[in-house]
C-alpha atoms as a PDB file:
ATOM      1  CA  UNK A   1    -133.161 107.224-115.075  1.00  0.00           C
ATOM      2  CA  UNK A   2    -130.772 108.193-112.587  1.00  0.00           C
ATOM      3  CA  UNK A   3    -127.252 106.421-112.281  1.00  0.00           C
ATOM      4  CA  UNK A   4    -126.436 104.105-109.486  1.00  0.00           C
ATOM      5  CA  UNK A   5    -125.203 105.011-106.516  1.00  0.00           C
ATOM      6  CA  UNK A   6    -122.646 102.352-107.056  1.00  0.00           C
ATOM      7  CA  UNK A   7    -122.043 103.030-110.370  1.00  0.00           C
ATOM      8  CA  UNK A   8    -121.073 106.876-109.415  1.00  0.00           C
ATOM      9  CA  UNK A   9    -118.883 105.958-106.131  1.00  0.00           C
ATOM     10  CA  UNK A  10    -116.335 103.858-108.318  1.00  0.00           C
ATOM     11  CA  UNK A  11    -116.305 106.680-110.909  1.00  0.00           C
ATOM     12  CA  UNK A  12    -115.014 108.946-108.742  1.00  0.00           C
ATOM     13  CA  UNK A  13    -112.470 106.281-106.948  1.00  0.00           C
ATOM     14  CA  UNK A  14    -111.331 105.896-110.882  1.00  0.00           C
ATOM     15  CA  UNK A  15    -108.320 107.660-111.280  1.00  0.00           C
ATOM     16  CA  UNK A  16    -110.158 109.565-114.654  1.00  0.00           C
ATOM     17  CA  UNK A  17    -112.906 110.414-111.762  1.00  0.00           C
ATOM     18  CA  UNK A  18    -110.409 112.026-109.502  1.00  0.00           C
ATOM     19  CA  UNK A  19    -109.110 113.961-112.261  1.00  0.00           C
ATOM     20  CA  UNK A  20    -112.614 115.324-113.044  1.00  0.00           C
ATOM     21  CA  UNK A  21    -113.102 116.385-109.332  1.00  0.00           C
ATOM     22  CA  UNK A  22    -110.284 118.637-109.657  1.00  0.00           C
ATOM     23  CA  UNK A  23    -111.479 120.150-112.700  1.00  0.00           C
ATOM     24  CA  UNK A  24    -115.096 120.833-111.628  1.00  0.00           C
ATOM     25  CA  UNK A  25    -113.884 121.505-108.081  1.00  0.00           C
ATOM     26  CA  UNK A  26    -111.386 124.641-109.460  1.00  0.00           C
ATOM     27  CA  UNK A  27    -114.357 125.636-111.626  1.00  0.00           C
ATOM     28  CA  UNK A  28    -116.810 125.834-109.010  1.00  0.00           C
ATOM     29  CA  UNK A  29    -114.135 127.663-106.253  1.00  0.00           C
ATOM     30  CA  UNK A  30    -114.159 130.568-108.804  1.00  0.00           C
ATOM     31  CA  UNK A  31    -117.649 130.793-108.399  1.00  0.00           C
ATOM     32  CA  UNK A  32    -118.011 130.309-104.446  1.00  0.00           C
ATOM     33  CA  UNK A  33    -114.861 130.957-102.387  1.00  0.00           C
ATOM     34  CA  UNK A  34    -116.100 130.123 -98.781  1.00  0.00           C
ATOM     35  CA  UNK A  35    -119.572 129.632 -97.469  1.00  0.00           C
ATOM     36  CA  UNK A  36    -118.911 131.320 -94.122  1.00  0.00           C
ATOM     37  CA  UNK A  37    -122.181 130.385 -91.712  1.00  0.00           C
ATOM     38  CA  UNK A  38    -124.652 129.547 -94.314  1.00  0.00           C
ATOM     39  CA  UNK A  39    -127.056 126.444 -95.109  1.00  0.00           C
ATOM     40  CA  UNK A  40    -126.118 124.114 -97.637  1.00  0.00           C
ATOM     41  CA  UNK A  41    -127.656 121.188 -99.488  1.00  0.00           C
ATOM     42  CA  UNK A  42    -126.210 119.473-102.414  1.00  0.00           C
ATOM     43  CA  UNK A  43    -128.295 117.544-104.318  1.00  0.00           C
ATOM     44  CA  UNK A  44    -127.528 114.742-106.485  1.00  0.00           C
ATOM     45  CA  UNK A  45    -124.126 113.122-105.923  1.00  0.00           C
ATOM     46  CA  UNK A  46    -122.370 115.968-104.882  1.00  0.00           C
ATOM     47  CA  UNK A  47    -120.538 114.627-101.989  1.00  0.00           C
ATOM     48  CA  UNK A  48    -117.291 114.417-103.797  1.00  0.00           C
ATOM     49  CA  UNK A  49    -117.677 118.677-104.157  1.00  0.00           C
ATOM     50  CA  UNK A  50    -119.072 119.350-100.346  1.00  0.00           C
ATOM     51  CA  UNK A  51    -115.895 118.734 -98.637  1.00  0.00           C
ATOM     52  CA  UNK A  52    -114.518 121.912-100.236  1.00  0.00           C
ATOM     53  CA  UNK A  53    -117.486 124.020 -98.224  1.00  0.00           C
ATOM     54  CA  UNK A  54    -118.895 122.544 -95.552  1.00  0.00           C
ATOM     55  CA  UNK A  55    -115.676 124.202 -93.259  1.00  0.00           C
ATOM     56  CA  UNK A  56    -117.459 127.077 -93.351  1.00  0.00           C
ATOM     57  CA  UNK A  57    -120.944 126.573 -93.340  1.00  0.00           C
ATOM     58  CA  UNK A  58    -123.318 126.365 -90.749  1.00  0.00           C
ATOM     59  CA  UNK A  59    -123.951 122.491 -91.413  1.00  0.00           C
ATOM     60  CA  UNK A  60    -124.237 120.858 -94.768  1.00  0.00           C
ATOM     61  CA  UNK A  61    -126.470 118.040 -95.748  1.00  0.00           C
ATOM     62  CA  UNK A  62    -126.177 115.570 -99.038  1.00  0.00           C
ATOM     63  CA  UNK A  63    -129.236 115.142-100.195  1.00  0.00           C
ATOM     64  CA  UNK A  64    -129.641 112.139-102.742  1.00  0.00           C
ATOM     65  CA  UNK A  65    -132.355 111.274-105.112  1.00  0.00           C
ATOM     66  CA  UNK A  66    -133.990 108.083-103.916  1.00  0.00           C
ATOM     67  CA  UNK A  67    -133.860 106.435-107.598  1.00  0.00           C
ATOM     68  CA  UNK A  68    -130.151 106.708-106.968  1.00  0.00           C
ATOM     69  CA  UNK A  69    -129.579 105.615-103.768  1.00  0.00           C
ATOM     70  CA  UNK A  70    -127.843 107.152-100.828  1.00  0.00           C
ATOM     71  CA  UNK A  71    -124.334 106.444 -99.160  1.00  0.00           C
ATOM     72  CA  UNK A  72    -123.537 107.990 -95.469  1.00  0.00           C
ATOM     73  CA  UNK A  73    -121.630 111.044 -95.618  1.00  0.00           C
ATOM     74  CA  UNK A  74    -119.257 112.464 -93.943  1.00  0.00           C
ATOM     75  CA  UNK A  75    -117.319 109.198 -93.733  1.00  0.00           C
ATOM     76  CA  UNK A  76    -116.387 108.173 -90.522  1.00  0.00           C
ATOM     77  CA  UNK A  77    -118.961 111.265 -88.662  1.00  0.00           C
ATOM     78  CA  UNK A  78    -122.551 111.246 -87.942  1.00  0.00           C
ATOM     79  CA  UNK A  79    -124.188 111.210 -91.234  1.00  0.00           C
ATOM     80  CA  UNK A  80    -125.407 114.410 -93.008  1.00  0.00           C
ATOM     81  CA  UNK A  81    -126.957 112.262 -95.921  1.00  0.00           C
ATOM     82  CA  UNK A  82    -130.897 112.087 -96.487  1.00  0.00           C
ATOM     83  CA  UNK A  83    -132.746 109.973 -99.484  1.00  0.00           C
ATOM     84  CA  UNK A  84    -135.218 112.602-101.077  1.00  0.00           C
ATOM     85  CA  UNK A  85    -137.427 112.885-103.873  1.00  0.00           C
ATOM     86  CA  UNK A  86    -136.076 115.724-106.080  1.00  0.00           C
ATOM     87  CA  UNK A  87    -139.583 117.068-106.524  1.00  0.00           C
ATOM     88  CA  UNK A  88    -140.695 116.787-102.582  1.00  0.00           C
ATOM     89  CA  UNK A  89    -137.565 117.840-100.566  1.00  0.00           C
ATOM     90  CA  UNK A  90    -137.849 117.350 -96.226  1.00  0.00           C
ATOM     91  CA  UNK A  91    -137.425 120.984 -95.664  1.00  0.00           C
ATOM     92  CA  UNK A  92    -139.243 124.016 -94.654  1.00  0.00           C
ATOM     93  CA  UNK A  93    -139.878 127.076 -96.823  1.00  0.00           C
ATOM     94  CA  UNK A  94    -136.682 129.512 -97.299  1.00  0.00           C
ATOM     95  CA  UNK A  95    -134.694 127.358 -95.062  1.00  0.00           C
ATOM     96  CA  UNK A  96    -131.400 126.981 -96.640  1.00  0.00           C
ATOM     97  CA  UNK A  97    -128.780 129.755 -98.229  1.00  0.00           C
ATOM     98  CA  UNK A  98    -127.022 127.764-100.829  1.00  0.00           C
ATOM     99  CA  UNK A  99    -127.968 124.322-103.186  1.00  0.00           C
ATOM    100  CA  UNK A 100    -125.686 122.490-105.166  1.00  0.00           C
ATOM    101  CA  UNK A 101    -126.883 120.504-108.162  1.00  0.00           C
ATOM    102  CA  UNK A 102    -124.438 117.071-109.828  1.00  0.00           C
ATOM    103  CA  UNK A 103    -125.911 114.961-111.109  1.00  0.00           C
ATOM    104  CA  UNK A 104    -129.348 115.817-110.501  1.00  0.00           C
ATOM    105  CA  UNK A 105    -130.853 117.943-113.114  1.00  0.00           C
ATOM    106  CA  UNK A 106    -129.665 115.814-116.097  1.00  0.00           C
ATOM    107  CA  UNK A 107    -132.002 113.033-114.386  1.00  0.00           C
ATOM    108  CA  UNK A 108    -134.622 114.552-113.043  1.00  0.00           C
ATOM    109  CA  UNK A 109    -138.252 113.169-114.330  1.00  0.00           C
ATOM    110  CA  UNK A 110    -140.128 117.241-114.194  1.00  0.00           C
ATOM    111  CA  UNK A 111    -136.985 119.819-114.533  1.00  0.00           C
ATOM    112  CA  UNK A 112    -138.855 122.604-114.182  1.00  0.00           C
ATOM    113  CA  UNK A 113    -140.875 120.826-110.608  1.00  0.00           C
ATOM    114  CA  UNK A 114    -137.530 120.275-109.297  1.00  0.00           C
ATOM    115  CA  UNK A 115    -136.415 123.588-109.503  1.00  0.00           C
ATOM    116  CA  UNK A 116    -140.036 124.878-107.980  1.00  0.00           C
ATOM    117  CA  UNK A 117    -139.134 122.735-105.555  1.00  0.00           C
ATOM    118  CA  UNK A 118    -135.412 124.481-104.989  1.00  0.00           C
ATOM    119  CA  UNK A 119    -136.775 127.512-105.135  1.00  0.00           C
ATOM    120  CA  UNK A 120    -139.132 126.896-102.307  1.00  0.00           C
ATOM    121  CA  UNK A 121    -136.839 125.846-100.123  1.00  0.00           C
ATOM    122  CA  UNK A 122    -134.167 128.447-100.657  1.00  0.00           C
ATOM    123  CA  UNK A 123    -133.692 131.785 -98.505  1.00  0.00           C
ATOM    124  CA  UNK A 124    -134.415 135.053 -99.963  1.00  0.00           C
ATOM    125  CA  UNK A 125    -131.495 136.031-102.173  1.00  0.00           C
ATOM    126  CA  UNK A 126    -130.090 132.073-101.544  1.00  0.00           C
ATOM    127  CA  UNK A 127    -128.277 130.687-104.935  1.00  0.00           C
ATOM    128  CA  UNK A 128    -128.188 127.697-106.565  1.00  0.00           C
ATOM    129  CA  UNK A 129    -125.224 126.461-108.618  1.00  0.00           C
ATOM    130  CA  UNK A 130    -125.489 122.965-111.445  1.00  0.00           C
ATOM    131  CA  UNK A 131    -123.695 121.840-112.650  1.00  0.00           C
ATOM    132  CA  UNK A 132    -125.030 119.071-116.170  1.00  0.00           C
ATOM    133  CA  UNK A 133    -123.468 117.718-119.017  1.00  0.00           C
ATOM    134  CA  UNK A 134    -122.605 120.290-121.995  1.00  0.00           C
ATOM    135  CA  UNK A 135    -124.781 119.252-125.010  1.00  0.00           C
ATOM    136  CA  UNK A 136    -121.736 119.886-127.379  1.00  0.00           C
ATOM    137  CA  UNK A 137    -119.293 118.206-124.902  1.00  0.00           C
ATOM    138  CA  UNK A 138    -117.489 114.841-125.690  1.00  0.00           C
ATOM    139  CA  UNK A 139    -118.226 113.833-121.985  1.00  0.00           C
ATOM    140  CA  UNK A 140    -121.780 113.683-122.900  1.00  0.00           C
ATOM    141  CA  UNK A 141    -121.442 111.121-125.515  1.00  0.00           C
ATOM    142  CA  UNK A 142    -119.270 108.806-123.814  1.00  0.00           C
ATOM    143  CA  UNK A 143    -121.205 106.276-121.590  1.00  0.00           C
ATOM    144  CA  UNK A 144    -118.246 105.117-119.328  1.00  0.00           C
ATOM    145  CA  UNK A 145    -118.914 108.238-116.833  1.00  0.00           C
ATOM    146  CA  UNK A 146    -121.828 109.843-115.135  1.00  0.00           C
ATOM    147  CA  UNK A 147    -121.715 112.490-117.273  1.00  0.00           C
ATOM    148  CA  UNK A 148    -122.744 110.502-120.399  1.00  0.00           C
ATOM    149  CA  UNK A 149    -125.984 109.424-118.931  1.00  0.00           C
ATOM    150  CA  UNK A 150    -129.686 111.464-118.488  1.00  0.00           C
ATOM    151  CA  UNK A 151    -130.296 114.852-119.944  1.00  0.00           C
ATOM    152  CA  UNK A 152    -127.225 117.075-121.462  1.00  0.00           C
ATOM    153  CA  UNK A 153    -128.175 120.555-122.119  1.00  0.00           C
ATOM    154  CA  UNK A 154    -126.862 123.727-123.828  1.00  0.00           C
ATOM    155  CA  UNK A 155    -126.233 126.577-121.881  1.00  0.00           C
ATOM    156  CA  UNK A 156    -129.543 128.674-123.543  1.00  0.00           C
ATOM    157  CA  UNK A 157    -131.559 125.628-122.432  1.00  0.00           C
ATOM    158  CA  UNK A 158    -130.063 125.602-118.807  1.00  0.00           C
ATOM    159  CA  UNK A 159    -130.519 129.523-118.804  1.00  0.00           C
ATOM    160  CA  UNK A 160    -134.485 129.372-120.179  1.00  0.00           C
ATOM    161  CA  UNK A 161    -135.472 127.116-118.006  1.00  0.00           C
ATOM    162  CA  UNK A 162    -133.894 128.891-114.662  1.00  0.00           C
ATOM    163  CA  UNK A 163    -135.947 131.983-115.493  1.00  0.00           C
ATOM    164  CA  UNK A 164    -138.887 129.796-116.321  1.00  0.00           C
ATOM    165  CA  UNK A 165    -138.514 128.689-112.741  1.00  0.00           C
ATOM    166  CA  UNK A 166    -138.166 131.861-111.434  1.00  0.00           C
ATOM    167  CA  UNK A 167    -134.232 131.866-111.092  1.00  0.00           C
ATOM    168  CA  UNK A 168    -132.233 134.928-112.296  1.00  0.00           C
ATOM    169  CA  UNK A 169    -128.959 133.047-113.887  1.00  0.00           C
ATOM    170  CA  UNK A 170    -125.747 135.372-112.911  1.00  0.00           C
ATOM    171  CA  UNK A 171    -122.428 133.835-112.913  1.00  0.00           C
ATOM    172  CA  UNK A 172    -120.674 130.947-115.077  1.00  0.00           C
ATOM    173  CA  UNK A 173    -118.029 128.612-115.535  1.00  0.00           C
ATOM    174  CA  UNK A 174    -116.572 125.821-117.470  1.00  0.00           C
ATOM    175  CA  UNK A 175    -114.605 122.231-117.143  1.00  0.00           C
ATOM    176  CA  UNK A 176    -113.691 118.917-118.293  1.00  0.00           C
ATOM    177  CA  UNK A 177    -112.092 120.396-121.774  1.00  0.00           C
ATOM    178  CA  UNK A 178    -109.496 117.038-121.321  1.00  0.00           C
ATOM    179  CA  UNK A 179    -110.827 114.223-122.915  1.00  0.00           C
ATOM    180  CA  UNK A 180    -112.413 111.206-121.169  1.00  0.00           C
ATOM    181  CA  UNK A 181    -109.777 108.834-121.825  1.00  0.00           C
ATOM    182  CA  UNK A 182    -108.579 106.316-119.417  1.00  0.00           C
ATOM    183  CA  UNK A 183    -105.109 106.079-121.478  1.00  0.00           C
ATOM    184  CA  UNK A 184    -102.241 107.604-118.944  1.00  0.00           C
ATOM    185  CA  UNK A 185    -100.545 109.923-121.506  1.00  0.00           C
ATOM    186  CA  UNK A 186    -104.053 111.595-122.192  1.00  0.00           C
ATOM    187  CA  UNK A 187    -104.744 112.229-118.809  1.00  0.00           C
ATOM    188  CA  UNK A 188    -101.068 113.499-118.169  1.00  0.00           C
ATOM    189  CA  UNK A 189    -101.946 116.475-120.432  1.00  0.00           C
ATOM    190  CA  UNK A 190    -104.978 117.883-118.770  1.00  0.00           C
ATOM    191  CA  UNK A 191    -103.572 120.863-117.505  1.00  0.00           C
ATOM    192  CA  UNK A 192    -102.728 122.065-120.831  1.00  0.00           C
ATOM    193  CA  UNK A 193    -106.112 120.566-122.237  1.00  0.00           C
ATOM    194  CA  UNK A 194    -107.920 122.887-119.186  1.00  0.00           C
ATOM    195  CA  UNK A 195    -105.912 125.922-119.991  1.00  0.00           C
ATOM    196  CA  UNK A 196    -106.563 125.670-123.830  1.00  0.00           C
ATOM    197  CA  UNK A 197    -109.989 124.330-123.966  1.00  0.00           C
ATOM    198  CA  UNK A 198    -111.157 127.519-121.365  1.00  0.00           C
ATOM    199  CA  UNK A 199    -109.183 129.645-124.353  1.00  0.00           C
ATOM    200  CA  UNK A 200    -109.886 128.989-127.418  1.00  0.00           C
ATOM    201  CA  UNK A 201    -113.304 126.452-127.192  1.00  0.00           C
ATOM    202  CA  UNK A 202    -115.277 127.113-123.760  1.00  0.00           C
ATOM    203  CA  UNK A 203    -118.535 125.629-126.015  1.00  0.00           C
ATOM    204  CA  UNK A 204    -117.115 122.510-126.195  1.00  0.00           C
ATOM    205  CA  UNK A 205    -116.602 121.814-122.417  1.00  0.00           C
ATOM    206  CA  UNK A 206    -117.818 118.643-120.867  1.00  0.00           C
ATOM    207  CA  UNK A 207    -119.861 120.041-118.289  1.00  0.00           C
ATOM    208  CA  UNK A 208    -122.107 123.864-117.822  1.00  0.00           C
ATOM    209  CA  UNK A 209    -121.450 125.387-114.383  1.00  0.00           C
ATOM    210  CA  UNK A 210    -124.182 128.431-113.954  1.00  0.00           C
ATOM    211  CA  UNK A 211    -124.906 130.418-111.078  1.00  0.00           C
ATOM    212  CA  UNK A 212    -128.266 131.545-110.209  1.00  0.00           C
ATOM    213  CA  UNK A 213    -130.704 133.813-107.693  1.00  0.00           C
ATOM    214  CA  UNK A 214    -133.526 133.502-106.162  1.00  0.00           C
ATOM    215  CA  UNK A 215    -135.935 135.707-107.783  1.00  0.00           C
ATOM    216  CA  UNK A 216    -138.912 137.668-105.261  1.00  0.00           C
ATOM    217  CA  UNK A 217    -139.971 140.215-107.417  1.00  0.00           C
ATOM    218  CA  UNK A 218    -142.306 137.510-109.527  1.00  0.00           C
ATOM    219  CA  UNK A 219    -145.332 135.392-107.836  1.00  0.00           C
ATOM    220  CA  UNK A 220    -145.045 131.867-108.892  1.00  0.00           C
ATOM    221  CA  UNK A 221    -148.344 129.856-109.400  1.00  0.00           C
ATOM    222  CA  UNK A 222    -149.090 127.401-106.469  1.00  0.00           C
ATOM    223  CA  UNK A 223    -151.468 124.211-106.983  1.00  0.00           C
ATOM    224  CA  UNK A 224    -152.549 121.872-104.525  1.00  0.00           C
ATOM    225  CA  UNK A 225    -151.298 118.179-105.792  1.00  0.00           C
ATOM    226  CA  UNK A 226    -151.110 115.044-103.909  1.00  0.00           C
ATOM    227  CA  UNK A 227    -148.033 113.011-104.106  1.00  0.00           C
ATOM    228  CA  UNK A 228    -147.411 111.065-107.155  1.00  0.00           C
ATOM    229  CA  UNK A 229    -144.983 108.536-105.636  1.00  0.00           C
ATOM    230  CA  UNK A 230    -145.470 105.433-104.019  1.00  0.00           C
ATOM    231  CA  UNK A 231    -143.600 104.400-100.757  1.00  0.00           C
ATOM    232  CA  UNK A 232    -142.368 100.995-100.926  1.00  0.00           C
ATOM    233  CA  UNK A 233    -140.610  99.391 -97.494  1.00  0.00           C
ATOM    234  CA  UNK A 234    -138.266  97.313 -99.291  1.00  0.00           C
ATOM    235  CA  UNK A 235    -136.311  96.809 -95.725  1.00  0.00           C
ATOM    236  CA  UNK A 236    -139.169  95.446 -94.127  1.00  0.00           C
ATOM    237  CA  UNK A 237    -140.288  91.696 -94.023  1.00  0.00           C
ATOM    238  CA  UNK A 238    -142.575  90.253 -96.113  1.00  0.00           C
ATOM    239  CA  UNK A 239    -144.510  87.095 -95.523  1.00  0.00           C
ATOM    240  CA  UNK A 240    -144.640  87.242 -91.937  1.00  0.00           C
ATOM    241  CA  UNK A 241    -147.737  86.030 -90.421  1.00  0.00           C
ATOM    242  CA  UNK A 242    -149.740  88.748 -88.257  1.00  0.00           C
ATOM    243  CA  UNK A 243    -150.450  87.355 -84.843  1.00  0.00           C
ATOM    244  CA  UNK A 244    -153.853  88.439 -83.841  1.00  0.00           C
ATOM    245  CA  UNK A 245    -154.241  89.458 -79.876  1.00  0.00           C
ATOM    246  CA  UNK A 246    -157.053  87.239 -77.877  1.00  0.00           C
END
């Protein structure tokens, strides 16, 4: 079950959620500098990472998993944000050059049908970066933040199932070695937690951040299936009486 949309918003307000931002944001710079003129989608709640892209890129869209629920993004410009089902995304085949995964694959109900699903939709050679909660992290056991709800996995999990999927897994990073403590004097040391943590115990981060390709060179198996969800208009009315033309 995914996290509220709520529920995710105030983390990052949080001070400890700003914190972890700037973590994951310097972890995933190393991996992707600048995005100059391509597609990109992130998927999940990935919002708070975008702004460090979306300069550069031909457009960006936020793309949020409907059991979550959506916010508008950019704030304050016409919105870029769509509510999707993970498993059945709006968008053509090889459409778009780069996806980024928070808060998404930890939650998703078929892992291995999402990432069908990204794989469809990505460009030849596109990449995909997730980032999920590190089985052997603290993060993952600690239910105050995102990143102690859904899924954690290891890194040979996260790397199995990418080539399952068809994904060749190249680059890798690490982040959130600081502890999730709300207590000030923790969170003053974080640099030196960061700098230590990526030293001396890079298994025990609190979150995986893996690179992968698009792989060609291997025909995936296609089925015909209908649509296993259920569209519910919970905007509209109910109740109303149907007036009947005479």
């Amino acid at each position: 079950m995914s996290v509220d949309i709520v529920d995710l918003r105030e983390f990052y307000y949080s001070p400890l959620g700003r914190l972890a931002e700037e973590s994951i944001g310097v972890a995933l710079s190393s991996l992707w500098a600048r995005l100059p003129e391509e597609r990109l989608v992130g998927l999940g709640y990935a919002v708070p990472y975008l702004d460090r892209f979306r300069a550069d890129t031909e457009r960006t869209f936020a793309f949020m998993p409907a059991g979550q629920g959506a916010v508008n993004w950019p704030v304050g410009e016409l919105s870029s944000t769509a509510l999707v089902f993970d498993e059945e995304l709006p968008l053509p085949d090889s459409s778009i050059d780069r996806i980024l995964m928070v808060h998404s694959l930890e939650f998703a109900e078929s892992p291995s049908e999402t990432l069908k699903e990204i794989w469809r939709v990505l460009a030849p050679g596109g990449r995909l970066v997730i980032v999920v909660p590190n089985r052997r992290g603290v993060w993952a056991r600690m239910e105050h933040t995102p990143f102690g709800s859904g899924r954690p996995y290891s890194r040979r999990q996260l790397t199995s199932l990418l080539r399952e999927t068809n994904f060749t897994p190249s680059a890798s990073a690490e982040a959130l070695f600081f502890p999730p403590s709300k207590n000030r004097a923790v969170l003053k040391l974080r640099h030196a937690f960061e700098r230590m943590g990526k030293r001396f115990w890079p298994v025990f981060s609190g979150v995986l951040i893996i690179e992968a390709q698009k792989r060609l060179y291997q025909g995936l198996p296609v089925a015909a299936r209908a649509s296993r969800r259920v569209f519910v208009p919970v905007l509209a009315p109910r109740g109303v009486p149907t007036t009947r033309m005479r």
